[in-house]
PDB file of N, CA and C in Angstrom:
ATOM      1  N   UNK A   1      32.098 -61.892 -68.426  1.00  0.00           N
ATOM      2  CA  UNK A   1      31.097 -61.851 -67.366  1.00  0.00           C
ATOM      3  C   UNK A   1      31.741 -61.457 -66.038  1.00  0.00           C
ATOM      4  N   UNK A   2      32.493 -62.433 -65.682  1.00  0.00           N
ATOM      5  CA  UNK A   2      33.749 -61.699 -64.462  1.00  0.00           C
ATOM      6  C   UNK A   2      34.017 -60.256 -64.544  1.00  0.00           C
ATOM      7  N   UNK A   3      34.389 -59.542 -65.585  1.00  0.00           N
ATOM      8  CA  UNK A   3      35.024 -58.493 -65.120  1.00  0.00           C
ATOM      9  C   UNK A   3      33.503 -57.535 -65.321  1.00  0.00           C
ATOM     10  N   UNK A   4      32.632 -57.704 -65.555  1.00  0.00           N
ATOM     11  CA  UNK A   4      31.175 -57.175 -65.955  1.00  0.00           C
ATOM     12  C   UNK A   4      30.936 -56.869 -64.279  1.00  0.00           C
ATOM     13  N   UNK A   5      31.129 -58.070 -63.330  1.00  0.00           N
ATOM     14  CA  UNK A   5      30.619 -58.468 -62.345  1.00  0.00           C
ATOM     15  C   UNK A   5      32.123 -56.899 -61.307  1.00  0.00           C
ATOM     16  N   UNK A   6      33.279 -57.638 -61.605  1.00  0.00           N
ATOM     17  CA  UNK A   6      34.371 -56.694 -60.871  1.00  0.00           C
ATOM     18  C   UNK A   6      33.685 -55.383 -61.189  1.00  0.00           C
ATOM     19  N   UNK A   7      33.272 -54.795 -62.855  1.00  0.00           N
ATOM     20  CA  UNK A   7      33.433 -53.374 -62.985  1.00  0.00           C
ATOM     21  C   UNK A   7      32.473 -52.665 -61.871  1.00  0.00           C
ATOM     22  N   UNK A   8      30.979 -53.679 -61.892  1.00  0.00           N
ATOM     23  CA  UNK A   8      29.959 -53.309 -60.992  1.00  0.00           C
ATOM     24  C   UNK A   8      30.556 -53.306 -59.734  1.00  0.00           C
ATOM     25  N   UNK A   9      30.549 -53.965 -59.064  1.00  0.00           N
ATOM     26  CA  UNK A   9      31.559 -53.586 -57.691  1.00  0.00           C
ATOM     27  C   UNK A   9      32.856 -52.143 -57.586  1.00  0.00           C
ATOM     28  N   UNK A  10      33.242 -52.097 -58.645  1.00  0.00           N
ATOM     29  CA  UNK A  10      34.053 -50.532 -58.806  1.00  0.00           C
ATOM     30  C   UNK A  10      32.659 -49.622 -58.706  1.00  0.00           C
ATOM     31  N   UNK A  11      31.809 -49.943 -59.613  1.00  0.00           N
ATOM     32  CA  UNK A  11      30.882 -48.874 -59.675  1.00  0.00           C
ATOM     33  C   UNK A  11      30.456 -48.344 -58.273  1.00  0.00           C
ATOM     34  N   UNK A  12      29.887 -49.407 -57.744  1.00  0.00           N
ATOM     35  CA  UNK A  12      29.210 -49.625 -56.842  1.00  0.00           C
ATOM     36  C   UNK A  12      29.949 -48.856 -55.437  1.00  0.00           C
ATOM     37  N   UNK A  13      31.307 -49.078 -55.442  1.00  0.00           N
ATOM     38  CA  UNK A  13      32.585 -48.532 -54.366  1.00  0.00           C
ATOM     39  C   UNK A  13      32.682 -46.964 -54.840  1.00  0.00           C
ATOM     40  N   UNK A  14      32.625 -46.571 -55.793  1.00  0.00           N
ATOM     41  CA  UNK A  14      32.615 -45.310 -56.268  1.00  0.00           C
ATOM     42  C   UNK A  14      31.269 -44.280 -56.260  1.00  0.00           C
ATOM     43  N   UNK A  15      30.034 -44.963 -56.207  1.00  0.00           N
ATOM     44  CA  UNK A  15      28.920 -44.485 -55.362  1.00  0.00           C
ATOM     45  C   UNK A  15      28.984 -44.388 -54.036  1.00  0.00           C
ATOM     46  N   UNK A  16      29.695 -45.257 -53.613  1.00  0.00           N
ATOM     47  CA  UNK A  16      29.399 -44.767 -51.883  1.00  0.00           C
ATOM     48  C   UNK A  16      30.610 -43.719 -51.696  1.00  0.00           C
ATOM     49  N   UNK A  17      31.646 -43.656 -52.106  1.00  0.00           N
ATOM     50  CA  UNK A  17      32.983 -42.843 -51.800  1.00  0.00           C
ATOM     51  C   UNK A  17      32.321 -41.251 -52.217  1.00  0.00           C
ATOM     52  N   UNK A  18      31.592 -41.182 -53.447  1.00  0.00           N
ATOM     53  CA  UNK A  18      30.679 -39.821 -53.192  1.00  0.00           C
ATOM     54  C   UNK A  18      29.652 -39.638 -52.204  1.00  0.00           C
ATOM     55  N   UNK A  19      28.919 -40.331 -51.552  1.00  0.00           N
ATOM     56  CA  UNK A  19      28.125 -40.026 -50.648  1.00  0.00           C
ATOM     57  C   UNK A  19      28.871 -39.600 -49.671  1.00  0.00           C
ATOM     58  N   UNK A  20      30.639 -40.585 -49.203  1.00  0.00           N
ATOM     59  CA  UNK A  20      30.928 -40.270 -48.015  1.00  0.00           C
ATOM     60  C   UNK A  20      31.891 -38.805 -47.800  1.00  0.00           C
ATOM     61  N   UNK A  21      31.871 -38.474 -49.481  1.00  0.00           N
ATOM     62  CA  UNK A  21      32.939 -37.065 -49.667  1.00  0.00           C
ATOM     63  C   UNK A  21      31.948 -36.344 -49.568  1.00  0.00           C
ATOM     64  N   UNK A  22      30.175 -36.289 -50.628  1.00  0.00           N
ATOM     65  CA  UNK A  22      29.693 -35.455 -49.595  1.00  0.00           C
ATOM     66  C   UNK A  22      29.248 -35.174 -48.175  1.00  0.00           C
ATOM     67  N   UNK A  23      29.372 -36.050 -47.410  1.00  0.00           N
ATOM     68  CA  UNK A  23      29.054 -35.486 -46.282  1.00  0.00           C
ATOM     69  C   UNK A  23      30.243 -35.302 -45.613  1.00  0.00           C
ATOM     70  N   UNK A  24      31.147 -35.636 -45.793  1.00  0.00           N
ATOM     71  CA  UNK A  24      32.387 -34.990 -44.967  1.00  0.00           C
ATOM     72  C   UNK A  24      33.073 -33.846 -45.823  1.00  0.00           C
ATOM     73  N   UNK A  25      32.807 -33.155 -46.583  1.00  0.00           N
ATOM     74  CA  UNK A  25      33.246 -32.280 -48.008  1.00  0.00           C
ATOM     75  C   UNK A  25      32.315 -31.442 -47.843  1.00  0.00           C
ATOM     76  N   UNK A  26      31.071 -30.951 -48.721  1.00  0.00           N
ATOM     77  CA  UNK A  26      30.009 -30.959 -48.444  1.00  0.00           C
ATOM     78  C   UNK A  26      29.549 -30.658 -47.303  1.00  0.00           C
ATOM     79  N   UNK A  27      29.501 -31.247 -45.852  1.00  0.00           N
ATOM     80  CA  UNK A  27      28.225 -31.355 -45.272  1.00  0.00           C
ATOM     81  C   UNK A  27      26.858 -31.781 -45.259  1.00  0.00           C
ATOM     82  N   UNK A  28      26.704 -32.252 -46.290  1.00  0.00           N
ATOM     83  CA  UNK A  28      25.778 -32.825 -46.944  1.00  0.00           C
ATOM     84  C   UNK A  28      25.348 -34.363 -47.267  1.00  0.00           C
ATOM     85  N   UNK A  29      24.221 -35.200 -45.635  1.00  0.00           N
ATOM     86  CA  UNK A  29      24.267 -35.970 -45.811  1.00  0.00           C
ATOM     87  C   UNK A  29      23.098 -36.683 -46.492  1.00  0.00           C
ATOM     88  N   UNK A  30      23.758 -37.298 -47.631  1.00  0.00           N
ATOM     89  CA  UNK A  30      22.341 -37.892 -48.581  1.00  0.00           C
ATOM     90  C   UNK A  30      22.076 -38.978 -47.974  1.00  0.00           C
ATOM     91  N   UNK A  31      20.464 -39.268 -47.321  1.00  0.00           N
ATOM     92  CA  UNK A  31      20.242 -40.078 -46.029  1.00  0.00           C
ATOM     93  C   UNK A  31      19.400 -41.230 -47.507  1.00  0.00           C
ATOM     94  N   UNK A  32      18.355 -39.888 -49.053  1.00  0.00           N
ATOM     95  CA  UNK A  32      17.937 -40.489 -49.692  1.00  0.00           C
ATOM     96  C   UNK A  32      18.806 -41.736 -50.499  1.00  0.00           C
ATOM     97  N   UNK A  33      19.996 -41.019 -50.751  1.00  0.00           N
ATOM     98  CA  UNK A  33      20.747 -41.410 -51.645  1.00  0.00           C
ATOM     99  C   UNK A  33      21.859 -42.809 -51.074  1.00  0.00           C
ATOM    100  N   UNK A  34      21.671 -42.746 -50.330  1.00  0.00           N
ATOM    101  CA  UNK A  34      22.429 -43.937 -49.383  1.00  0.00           C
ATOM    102  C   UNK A  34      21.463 -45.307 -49.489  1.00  0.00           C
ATOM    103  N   UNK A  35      20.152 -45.040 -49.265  1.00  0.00           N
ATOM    104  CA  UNK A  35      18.816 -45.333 -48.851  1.00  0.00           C
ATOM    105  C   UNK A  35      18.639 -46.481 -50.196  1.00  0.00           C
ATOM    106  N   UNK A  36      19.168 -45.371 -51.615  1.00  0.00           N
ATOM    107  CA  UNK A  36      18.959 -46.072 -52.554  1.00  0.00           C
ATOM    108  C   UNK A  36      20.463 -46.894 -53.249  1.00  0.00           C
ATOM    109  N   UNK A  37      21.251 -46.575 -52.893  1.00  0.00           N
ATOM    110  CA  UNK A  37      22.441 -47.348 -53.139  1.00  0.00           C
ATOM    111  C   UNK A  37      22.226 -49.052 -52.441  1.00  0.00           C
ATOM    112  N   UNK A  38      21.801 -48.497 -51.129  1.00  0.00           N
ATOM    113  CA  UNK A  38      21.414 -50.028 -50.354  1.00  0.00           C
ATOM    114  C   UNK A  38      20.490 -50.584 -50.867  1.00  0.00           C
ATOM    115  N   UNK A  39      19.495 -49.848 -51.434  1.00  0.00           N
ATOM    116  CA  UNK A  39      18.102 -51.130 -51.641  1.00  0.00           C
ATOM    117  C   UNK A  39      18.516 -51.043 -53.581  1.00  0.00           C
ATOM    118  N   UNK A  40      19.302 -50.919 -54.355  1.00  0.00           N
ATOM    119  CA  UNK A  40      19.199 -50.744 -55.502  1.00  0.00           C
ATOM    120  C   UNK A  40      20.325 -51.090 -56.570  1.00  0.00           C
ATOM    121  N   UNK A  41      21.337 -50.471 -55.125  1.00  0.00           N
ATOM    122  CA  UNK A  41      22.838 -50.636 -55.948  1.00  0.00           C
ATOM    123  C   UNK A  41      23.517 -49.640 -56.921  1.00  0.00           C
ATOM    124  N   UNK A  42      24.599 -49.603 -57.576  1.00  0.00           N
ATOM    125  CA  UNK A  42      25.138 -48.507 -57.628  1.00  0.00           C
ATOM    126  C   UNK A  42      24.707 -47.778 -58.879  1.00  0.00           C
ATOM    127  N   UNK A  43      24.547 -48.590 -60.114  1.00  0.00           N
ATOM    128  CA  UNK A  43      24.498 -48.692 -61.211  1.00  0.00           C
ATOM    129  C   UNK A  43      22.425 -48.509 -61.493  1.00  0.00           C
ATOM    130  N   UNK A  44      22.059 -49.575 -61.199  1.00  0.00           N
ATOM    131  CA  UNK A  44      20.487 -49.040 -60.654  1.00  0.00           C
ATOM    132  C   UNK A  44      19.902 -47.563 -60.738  1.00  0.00           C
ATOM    133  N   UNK A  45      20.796 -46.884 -58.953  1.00  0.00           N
ATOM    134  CA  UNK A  45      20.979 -45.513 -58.759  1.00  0.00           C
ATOM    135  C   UNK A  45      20.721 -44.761 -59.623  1.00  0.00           C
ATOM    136  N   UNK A  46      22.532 -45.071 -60.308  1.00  0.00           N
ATOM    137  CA  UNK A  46      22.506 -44.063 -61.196  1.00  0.00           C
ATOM    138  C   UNK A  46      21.967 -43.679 -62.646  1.00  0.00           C
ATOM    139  N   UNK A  47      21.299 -44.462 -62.897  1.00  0.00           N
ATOM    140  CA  UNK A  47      20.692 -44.600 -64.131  1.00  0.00           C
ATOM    141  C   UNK A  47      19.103 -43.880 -63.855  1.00  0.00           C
ATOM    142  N   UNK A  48      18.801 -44.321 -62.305  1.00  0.00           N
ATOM    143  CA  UNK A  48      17.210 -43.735 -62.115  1.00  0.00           C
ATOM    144  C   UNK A  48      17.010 -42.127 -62.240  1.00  0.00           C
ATOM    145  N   UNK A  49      18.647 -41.989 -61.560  1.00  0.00           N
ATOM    146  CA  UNK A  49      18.839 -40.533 -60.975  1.00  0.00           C
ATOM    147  C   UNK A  49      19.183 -39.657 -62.216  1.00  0.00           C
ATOM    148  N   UNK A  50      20.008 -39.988 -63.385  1.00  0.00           N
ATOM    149  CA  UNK A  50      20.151 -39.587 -64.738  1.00  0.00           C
ATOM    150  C   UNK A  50      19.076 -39.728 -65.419  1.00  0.00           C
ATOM    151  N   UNK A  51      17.819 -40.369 -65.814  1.00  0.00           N
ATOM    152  CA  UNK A  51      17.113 -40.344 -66.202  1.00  0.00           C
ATOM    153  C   UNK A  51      15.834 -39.814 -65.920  1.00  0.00           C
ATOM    154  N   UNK A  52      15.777 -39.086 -64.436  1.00  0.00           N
ATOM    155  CA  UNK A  52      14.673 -39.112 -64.089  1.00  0.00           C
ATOM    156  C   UNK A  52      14.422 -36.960 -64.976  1.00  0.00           C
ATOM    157  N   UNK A  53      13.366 -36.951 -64.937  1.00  0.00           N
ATOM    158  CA  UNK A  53      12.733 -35.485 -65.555  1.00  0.00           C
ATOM    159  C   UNK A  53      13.550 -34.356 -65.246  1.00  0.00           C
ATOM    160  N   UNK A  54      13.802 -34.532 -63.746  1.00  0.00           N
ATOM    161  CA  UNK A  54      14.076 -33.422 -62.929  1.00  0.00           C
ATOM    162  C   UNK A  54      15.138 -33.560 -62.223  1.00  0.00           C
ATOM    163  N   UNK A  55      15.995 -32.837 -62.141  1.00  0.00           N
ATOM    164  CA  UNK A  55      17.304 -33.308 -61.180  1.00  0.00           C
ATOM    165  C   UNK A  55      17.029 -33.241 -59.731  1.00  0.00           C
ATOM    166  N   UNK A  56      17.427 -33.957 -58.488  1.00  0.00           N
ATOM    167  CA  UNK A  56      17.032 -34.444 -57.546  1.00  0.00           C
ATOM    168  C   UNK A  56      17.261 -33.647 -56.388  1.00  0.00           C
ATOM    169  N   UNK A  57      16.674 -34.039 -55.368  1.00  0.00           N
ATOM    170  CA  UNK A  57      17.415 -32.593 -54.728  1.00  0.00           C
ATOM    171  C   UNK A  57      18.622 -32.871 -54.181  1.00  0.00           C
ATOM    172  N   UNK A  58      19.286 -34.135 -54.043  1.00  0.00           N
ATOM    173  CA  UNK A  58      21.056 -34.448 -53.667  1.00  0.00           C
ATOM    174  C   UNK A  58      21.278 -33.162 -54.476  1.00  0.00           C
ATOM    175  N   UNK A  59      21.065 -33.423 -56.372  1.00  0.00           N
ATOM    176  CA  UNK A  59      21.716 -32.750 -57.180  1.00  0.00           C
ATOM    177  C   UNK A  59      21.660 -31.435 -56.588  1.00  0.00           C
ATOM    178  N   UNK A  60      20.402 -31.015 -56.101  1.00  0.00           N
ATOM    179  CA  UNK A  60      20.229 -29.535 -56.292  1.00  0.00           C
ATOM    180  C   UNK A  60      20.374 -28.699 -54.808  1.00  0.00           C
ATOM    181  N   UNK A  61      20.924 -29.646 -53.444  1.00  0.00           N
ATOM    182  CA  UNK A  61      22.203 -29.208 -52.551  1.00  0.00           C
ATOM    183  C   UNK A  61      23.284 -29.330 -52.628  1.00  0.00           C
ATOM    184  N   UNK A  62      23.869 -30.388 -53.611  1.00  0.00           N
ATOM    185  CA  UNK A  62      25.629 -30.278 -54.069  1.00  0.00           C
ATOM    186  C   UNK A  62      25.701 -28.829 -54.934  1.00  0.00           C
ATOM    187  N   UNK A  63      24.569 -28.706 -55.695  1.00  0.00           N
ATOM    188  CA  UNK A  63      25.117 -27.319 -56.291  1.00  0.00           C
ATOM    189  C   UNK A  63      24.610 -26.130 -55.868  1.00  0.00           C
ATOM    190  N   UNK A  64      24.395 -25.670 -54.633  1.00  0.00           N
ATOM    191  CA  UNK A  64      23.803 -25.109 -53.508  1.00  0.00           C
ATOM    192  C   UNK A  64      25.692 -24.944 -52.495  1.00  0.00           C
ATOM    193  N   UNK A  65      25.844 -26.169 -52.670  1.00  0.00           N
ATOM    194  CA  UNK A  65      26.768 -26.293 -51.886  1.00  0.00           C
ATOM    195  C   UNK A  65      28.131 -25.881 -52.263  1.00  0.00           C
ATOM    196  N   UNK A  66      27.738 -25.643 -53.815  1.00  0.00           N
ATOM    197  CA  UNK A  66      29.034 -25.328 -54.799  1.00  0.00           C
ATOM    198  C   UNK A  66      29.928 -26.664 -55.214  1.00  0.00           C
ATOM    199  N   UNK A  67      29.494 -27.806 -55.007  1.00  0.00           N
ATOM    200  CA  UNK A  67      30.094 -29.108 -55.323  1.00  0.00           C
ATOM    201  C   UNK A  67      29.961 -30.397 -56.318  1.00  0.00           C
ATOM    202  N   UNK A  68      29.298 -29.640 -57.056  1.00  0.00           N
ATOM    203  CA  UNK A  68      28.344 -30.521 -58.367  1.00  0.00           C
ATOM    204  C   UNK A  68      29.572 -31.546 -58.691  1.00  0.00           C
ATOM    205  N   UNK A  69      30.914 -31.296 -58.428  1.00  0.00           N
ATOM    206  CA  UNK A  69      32.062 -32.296 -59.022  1.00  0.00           C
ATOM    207  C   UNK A  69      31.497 -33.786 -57.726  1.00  0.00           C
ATOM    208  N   UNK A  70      30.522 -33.645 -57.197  1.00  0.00           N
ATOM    209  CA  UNK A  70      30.441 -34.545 -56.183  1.00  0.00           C
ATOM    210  C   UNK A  70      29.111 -35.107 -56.528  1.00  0.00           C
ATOM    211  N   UNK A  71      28.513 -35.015 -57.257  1.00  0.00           N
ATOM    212  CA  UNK A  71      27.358 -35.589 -58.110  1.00  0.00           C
ATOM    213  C   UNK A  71      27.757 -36.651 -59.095  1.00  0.00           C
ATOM    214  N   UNK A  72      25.991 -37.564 -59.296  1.00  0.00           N
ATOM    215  CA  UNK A  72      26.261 -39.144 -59.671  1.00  0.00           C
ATOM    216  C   UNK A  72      27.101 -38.573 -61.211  1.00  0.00           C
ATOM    217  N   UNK A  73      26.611 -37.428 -61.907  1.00  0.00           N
ATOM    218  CA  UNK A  73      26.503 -37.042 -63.061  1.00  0.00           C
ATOM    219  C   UNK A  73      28.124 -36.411 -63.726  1.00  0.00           C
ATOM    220  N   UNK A  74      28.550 -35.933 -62.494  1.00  0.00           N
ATOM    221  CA  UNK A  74      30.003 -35.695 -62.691  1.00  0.00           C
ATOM    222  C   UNK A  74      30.645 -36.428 -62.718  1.00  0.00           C
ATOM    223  N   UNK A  75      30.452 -37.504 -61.835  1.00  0.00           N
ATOM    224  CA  UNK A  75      31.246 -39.180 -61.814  1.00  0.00           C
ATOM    225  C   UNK A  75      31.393 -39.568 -63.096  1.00  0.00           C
ATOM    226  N   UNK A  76      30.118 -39.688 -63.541  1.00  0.00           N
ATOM    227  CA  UNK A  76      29.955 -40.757 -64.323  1.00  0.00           C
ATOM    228  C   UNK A  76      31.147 -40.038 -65.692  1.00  0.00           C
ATOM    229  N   UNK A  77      30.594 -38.483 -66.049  1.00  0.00           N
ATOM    230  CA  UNK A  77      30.743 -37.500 -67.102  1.00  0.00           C
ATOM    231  C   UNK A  77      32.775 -37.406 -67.026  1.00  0.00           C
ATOM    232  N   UNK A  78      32.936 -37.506 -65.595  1.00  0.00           N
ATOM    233  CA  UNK A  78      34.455 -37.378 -65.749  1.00  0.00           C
ATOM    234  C   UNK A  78      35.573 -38.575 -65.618  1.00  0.00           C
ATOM    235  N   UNK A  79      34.773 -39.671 -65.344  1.00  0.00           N
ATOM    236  CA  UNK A  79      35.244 -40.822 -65.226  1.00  0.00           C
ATOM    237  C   UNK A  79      35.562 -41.826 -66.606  1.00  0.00           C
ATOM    238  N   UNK A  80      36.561 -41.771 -67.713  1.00  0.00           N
ATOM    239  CA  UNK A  80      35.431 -42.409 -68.726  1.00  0.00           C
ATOM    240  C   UNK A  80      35.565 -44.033 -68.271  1.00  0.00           C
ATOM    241  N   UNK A  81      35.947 -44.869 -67.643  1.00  0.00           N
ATOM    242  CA  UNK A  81      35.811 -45.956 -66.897  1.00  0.00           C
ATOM    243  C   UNK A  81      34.589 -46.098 -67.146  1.00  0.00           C
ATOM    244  N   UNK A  82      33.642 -45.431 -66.773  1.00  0.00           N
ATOM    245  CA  UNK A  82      32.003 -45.774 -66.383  1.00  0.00           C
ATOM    246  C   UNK A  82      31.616 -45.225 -68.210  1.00  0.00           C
ATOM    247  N   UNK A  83      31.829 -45.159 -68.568  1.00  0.00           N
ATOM    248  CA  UNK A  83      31.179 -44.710 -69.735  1.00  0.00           C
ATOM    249  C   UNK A  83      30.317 -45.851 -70.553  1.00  0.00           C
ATOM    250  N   UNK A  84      30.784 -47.369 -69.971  1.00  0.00           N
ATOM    251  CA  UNK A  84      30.749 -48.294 -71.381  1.00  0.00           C
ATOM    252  C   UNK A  84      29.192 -48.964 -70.470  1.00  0.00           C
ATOM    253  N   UNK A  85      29.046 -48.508 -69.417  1.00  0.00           N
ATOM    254  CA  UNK A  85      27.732 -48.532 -68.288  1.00  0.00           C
ATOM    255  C   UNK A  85      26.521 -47.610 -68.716  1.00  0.00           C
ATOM    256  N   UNK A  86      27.018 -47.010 -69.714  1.00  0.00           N
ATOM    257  CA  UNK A  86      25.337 -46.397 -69.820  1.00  0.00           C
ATOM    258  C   UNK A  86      25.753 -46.330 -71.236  1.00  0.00           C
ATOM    259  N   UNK A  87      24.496 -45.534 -71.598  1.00  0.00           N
ATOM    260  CA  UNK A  87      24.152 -45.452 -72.638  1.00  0.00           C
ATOM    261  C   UNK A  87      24.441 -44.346 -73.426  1.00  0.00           C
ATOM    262  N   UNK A  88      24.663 -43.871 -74.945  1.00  0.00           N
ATOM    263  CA  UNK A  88      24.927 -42.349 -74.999  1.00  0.00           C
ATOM    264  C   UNK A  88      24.340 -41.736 -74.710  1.00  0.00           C
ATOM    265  N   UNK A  89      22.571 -41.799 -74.957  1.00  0.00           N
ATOM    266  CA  UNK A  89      21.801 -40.844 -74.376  1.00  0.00           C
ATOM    267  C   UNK A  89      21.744 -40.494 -73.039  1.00  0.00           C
ATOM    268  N   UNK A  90      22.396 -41.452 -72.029  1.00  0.00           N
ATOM    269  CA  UNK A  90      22.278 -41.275 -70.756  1.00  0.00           C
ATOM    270  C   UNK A  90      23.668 -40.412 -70.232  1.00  0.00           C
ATOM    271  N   UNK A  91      24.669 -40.344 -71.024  1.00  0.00           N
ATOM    272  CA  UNK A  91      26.079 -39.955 -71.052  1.00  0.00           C
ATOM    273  C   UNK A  91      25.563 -38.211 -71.184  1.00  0.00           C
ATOM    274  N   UNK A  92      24.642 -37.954 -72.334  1.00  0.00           N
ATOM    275  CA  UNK A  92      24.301 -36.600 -73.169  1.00  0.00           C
ATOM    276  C   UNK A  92      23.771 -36.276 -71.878  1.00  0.00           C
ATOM    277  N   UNK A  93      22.574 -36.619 -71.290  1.00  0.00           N
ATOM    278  CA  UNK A  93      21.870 -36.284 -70.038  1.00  0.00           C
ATOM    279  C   UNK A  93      22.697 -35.859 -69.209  1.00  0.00           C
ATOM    280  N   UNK A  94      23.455 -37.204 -68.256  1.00  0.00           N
ATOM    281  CA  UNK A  94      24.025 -36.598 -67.275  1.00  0.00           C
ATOM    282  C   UNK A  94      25.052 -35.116 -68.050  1.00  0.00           C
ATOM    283  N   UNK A  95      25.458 -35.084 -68.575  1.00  0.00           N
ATOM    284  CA  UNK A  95      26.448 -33.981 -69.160  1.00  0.00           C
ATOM    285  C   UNK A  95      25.193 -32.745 -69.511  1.00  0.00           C
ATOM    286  N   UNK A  96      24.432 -32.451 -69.828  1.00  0.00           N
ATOM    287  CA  UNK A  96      23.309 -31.698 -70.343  1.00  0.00           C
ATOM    288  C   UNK A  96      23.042 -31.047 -69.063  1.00  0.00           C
ATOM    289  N   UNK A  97      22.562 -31.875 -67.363  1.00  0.00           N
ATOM    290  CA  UNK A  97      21.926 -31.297 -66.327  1.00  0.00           C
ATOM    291  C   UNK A  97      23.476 -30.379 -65.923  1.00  0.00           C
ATOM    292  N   UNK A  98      24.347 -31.057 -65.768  1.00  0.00           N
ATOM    293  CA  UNK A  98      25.555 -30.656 -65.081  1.00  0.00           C
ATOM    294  C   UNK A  98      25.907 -29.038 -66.223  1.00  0.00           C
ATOM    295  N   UNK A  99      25.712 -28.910 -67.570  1.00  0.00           N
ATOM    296  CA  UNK A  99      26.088 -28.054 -68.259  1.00  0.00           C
ATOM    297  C   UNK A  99      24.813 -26.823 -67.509  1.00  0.00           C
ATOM    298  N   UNK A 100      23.755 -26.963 -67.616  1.00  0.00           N
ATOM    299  CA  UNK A 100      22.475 -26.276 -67.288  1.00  0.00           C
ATOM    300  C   UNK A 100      22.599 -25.818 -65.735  1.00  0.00           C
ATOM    301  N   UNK A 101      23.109 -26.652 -65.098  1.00  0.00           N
ATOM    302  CA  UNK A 101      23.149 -25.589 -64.253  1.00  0.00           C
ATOM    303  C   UNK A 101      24.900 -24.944 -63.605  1.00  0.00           C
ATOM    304  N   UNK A 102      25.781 -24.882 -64.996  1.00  0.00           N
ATOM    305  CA  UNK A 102      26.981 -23.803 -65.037  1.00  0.00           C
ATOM    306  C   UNK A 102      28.147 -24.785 -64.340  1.00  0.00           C
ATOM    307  N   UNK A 103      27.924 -26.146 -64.614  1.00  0.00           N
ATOM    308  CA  UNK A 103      29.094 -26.892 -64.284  1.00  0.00           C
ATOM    309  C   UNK A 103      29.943 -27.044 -65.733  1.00  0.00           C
ATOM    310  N   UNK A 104      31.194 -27.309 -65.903  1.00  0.00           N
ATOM    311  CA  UNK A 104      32.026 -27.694 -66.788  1.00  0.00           C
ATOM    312  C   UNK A 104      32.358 -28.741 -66.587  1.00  0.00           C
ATOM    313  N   UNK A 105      32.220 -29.682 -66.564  1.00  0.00           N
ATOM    314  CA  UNK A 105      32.988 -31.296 -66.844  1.00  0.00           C
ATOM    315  C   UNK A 105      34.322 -31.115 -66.731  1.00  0.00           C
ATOM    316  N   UNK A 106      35.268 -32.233 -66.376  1.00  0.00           N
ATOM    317  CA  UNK A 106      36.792 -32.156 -66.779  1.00  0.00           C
ATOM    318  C   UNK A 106      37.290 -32.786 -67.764  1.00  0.00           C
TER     319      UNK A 106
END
């Protein structure tokens, strides 16, 4: 349960460290995506934002911006730390949007 509780807090530190690389990286400040880290948390986030129909528009100015490695979906996809946090189908997803629109994973 402890380290359940630590991993979320990594998670959680590793959502905001992308918001703050995109906007100092990037240029790109996600005012939504901040908005929902605070009222939701990190893990929350990213599960709404991987699951939702349509990729968001954070997603769709990081790759505008040429920076998709700065998306929830690359995190999650290149991190395997976070892997044991979702689900496979949610693993296939985030990896599926990031493939679709001409990202490669590392």
């Amino acid at each position: 349960m402890a380290s359940d509780v630590a991993m979320g807090k990594r998670f959680d530190a590793a959502m905001f460290d992308i918001y703050r690389r995109a906007k100092s990286e990037a240029k790109y400040n996600a005012t939504v995506f901040l908005k929902m880290l605070n009222d939701r948390g990190g893990l929350e986030t990213a599960k709404f934002l991987i699951n939702a129909d349509k990729q968001s528009d954070g997603f769709t100015a990081l790759h505008l911006a040429g920076r998709l490695d700065l998306t929830v979906e690359a995190m999650i996809i290149e991190d395997a730390r976070w892997h044991s946090l979702f689900s496979p189908d949610e693993i296939a997803k985030a990896k599926r949007r990031l493939q679709l629109n001409g990202y490669t994973p590392r």
